[in-house]
C-alpha atoms as a PDB file:
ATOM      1  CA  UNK A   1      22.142  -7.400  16.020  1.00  0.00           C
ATOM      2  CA  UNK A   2      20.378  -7.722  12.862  1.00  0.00           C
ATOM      3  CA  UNK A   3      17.915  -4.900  12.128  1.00  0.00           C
ATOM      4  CA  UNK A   4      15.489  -4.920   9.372  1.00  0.00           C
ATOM      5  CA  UNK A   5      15.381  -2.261   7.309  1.00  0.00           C
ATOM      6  CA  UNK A   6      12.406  -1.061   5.953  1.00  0.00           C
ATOM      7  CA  UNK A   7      11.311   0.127   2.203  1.00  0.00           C
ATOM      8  CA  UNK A   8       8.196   2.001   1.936  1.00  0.00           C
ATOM      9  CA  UNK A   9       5.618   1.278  -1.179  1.00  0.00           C
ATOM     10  CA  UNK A  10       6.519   3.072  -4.073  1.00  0.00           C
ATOM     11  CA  UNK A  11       4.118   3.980  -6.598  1.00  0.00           C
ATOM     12  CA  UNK A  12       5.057   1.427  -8.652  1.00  0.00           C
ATOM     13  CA  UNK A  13       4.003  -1.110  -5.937  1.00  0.00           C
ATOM     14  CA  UNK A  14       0.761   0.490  -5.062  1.00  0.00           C
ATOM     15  CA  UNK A  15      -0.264   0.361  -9.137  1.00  0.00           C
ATOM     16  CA  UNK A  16       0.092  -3.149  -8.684  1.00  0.00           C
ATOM     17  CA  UNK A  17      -2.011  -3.274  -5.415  1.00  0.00           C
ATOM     18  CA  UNK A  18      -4.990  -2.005  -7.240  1.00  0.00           C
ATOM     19  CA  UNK A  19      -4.698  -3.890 -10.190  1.00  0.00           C
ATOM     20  CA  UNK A  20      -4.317  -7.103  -8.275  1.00  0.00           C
ATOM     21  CA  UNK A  21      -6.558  -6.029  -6.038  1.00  0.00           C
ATOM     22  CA  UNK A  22      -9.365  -5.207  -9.052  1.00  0.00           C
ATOM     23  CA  UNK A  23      -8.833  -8.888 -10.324  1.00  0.00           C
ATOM     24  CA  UNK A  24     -10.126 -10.400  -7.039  1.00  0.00           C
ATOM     25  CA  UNK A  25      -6.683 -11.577  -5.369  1.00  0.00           C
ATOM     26  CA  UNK A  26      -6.244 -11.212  -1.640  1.00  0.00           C
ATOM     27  CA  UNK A  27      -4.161  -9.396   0.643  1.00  0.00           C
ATOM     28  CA  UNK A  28      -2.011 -12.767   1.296  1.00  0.00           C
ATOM     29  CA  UNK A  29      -1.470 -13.514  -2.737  1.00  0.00           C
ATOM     30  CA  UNK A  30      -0.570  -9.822  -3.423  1.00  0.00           C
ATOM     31  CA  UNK A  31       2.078  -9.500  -0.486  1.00  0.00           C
ATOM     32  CA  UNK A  32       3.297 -12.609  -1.848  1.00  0.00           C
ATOM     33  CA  UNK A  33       3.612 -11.142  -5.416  1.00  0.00           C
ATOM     34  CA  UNK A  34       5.317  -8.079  -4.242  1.00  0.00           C
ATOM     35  CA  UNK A  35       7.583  -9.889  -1.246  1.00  0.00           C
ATOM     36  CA  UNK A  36       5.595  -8.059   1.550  1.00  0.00           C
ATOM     37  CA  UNK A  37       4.181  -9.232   4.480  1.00  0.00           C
ATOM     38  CA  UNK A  38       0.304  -9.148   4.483  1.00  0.00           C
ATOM     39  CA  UNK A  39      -0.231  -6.934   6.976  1.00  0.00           C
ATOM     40  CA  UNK A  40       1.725  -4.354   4.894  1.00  0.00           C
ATOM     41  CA  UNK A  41      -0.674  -4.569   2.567  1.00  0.00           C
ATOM     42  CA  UNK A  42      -4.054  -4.689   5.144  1.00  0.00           C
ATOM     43  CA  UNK A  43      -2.154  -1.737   6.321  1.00  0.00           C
ATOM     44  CA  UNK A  44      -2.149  -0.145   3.020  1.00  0.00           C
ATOM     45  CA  UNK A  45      -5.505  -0.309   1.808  1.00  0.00           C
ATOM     46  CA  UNK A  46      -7.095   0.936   5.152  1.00  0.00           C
ATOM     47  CA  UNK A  47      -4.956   3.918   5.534  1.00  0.00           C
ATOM     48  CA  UNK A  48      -5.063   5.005   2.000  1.00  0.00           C
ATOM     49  CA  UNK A  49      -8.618   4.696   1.010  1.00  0.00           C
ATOM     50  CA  UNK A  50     -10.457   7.947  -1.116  1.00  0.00           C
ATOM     51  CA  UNK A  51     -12.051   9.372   1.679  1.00  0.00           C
ATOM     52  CA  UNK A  52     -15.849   9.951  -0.322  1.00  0.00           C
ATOM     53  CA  UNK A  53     -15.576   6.766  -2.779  1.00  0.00           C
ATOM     54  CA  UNK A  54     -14.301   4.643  -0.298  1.00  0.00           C
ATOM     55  CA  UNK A  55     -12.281   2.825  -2.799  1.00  0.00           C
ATOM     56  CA  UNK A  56      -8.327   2.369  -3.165  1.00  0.00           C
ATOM     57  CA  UNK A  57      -6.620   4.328  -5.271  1.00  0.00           C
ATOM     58  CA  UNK A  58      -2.884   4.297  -6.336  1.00  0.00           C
ATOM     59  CA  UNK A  59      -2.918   7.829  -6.821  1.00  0.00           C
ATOM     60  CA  UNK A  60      -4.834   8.913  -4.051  1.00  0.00           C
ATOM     61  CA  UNK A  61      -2.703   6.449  -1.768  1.00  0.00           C
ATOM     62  CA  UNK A  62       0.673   8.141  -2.716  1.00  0.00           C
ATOM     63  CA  UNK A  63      -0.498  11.667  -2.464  1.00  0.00           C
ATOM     64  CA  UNK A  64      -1.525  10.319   1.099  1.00  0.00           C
ATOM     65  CA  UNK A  65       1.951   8.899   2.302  1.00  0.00           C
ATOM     66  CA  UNK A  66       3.848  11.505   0.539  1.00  0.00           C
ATOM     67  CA  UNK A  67       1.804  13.952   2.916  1.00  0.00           C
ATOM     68  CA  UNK A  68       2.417  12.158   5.343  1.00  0.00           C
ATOM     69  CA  UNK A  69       6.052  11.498   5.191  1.00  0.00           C
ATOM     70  CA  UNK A  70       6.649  15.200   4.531  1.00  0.00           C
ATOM     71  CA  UNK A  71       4.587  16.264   7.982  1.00  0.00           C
ATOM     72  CA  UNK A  72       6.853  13.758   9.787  1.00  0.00           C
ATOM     73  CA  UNK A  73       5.714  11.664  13.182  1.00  0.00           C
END
């Protein structure tokens, strides 16, 4: 049985999610850029967004995931 096995974004990824994000590409182009699926990146954007400036942020989005991943499920 073949399981996938699956990377979360690294910070280097999510730098390039705003920048191609800030130069108007969408979610599709940018998971194919980065050889994710699209969803990952839908996925991304919604559950990192700043809170008051309702922007992403690379920064912001780590410090999120990092928090989460260190609280656990």
């Amino acid at each position: 049985m073949n399981k996938k096995k699956y990377k979360q974004l690294d910070q280097k990824e999510r730098d390039r999610i705003f920048l191609l994000k800030k130069k108007g590409k969408t979610n599709s182009d940018i998971a194919k850029l980065l050889g994710r699926d699209k969803t990952t990146i839908g996925r991304e954007l919604e559950r990192n967004e700043h809170q008051r400036l309702h922007l992403y942020l690379p920064d912001t989005a780590q410090r999120k995931a990092s928090k989460r991943k260190e609280m656990g499920r």
